[in-house]
C-alpha atoms as a PDB file:
ATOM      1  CA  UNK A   1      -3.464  20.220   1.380  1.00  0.00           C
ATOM      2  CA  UNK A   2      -0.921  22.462  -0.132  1.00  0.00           C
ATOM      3  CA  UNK A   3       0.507  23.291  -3.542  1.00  0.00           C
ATOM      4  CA  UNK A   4       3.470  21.570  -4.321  1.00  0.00           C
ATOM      5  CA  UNK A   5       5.090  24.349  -6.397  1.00  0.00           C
ATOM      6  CA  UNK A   6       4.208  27.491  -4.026  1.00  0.00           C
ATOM      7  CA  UNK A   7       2.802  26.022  -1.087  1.00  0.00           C
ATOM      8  CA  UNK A   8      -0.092  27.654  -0.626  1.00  0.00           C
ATOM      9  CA  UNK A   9      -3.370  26.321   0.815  1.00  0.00           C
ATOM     10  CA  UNK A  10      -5.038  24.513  -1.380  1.00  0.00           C
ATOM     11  CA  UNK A  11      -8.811  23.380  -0.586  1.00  0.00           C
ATOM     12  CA  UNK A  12      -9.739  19.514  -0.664  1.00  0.00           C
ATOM     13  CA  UNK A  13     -10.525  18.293  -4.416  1.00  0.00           C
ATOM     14  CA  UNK A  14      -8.838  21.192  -6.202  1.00  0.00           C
ATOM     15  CA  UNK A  15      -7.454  20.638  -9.864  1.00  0.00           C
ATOM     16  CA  UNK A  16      -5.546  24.125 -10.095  1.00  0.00           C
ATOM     17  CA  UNK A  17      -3.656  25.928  -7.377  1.00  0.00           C
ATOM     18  CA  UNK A  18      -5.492  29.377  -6.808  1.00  0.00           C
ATOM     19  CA  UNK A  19      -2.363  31.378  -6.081  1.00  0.00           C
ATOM     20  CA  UNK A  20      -0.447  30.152  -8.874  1.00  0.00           C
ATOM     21  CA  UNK A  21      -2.622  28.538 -11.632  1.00  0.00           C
ATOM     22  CA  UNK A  22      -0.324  25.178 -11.875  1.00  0.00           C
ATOM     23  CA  UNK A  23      -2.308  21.992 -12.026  1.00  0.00           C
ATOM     24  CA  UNK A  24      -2.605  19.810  -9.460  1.00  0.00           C
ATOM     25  CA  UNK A  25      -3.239  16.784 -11.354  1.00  0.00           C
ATOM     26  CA  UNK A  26      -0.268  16.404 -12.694  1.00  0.00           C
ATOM     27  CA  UNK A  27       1.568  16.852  -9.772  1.00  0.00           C
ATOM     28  CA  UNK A  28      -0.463  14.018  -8.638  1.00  0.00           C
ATOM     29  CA  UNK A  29      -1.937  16.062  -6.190  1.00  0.00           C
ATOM     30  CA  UNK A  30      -5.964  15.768  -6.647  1.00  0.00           C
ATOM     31  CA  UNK A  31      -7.626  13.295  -4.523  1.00  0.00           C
ATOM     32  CA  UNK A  32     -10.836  11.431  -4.973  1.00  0.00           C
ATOM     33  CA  UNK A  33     -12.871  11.984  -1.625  1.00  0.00           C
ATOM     34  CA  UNK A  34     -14.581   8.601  -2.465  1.00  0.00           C
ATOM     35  CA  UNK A  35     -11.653   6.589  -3.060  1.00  0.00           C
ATOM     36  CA  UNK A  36      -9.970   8.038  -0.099  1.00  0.00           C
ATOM     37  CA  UNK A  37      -9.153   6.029   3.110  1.00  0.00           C
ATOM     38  CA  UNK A  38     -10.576   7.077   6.139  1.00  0.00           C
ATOM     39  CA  UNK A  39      -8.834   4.889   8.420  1.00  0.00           C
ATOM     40  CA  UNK A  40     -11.176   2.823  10.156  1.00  0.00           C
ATOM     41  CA  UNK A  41     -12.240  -0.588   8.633  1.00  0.00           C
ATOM     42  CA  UNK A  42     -15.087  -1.809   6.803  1.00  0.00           C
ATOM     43  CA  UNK A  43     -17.917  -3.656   9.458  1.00  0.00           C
ATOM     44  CA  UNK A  44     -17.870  -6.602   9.226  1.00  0.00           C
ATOM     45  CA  UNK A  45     -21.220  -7.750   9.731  1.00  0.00           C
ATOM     46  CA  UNK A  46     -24.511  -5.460   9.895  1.00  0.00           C
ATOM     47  CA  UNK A  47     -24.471  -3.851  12.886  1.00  0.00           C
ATOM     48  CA  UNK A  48     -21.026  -2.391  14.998  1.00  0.00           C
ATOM     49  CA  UNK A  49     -19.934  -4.423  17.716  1.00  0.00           C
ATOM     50  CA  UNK A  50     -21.100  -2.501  20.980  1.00  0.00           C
ATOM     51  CA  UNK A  51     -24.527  -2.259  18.896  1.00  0.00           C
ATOM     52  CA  UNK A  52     -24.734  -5.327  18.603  1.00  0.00           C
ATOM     53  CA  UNK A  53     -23.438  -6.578  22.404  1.00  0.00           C
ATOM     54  CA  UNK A  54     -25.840  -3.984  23.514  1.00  0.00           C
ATOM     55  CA  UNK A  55     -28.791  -5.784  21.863  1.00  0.00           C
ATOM     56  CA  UNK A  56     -27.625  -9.524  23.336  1.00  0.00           C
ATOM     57  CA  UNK A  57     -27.210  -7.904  26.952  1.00  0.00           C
ATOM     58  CA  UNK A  58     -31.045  -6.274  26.598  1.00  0.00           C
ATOM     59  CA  UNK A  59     -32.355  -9.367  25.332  1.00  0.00           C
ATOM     60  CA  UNK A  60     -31.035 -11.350  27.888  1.00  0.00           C
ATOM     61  CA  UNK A  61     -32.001  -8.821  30.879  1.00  0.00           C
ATOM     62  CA  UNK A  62     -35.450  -8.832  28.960  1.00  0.00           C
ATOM     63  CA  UNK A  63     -35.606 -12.552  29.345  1.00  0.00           C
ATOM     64  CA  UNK A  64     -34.484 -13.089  33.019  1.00  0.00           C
ATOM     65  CA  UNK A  65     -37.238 -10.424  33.800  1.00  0.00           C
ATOM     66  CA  UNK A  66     -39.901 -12.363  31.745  1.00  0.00           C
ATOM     67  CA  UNK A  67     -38.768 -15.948  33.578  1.00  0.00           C
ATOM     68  CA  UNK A  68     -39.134 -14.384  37.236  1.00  0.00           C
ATOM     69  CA  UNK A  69     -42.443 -12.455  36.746  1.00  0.00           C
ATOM     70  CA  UNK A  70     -43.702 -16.293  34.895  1.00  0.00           C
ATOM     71  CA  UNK A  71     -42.364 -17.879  38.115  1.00  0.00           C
ATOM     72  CA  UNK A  72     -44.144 -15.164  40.601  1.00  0.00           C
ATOM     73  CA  UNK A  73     -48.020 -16.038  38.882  1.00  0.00           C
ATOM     74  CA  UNK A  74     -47.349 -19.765  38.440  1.00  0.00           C
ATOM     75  CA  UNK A  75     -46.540 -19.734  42.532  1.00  0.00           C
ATOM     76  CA  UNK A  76     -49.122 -16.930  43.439  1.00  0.00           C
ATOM     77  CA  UNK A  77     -52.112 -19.317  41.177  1.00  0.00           C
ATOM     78  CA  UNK A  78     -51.085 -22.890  42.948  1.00  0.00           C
END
């Protein structure tokens, strides 16, 4: 961010310009960190998308392994 009136660096959140004193806020300047966008979107649900895919493909895996060890011991016991 820079200073609208001398253009020098100013650091995030500033209210005065440290080279020359003016104040940022009413050049409009100042930003709120917490009201600023960061440019990705709220989630939607809970959990992120590949989080969430992730845990559906594990459970799934999980259950086609649990279904073909139940079908080995019902076949080894008869």
């Amino acid at each position: 961010m820079h200073c609208p009136k001398c253009a020098a660096e100013v650091r995030e959140g500033a209210r005065l310009c440290q080279s020359c004193g003016i104040s940022l806020e009413e050049y409009g300047v100042v930003r709120d960190p917490f009201t600023e966008d960061k440019g990705r979107p709220p989630a939607a649900g809970g959990m992120a998308a590949p989080v969430r895919r992730r845990m559906i493909i594990a459970f799934v895996v999980f259950d086609i392994i649990l279904a073909v060890v139940l079908v080995f011991f019902i076949l080894k016991m008869g």
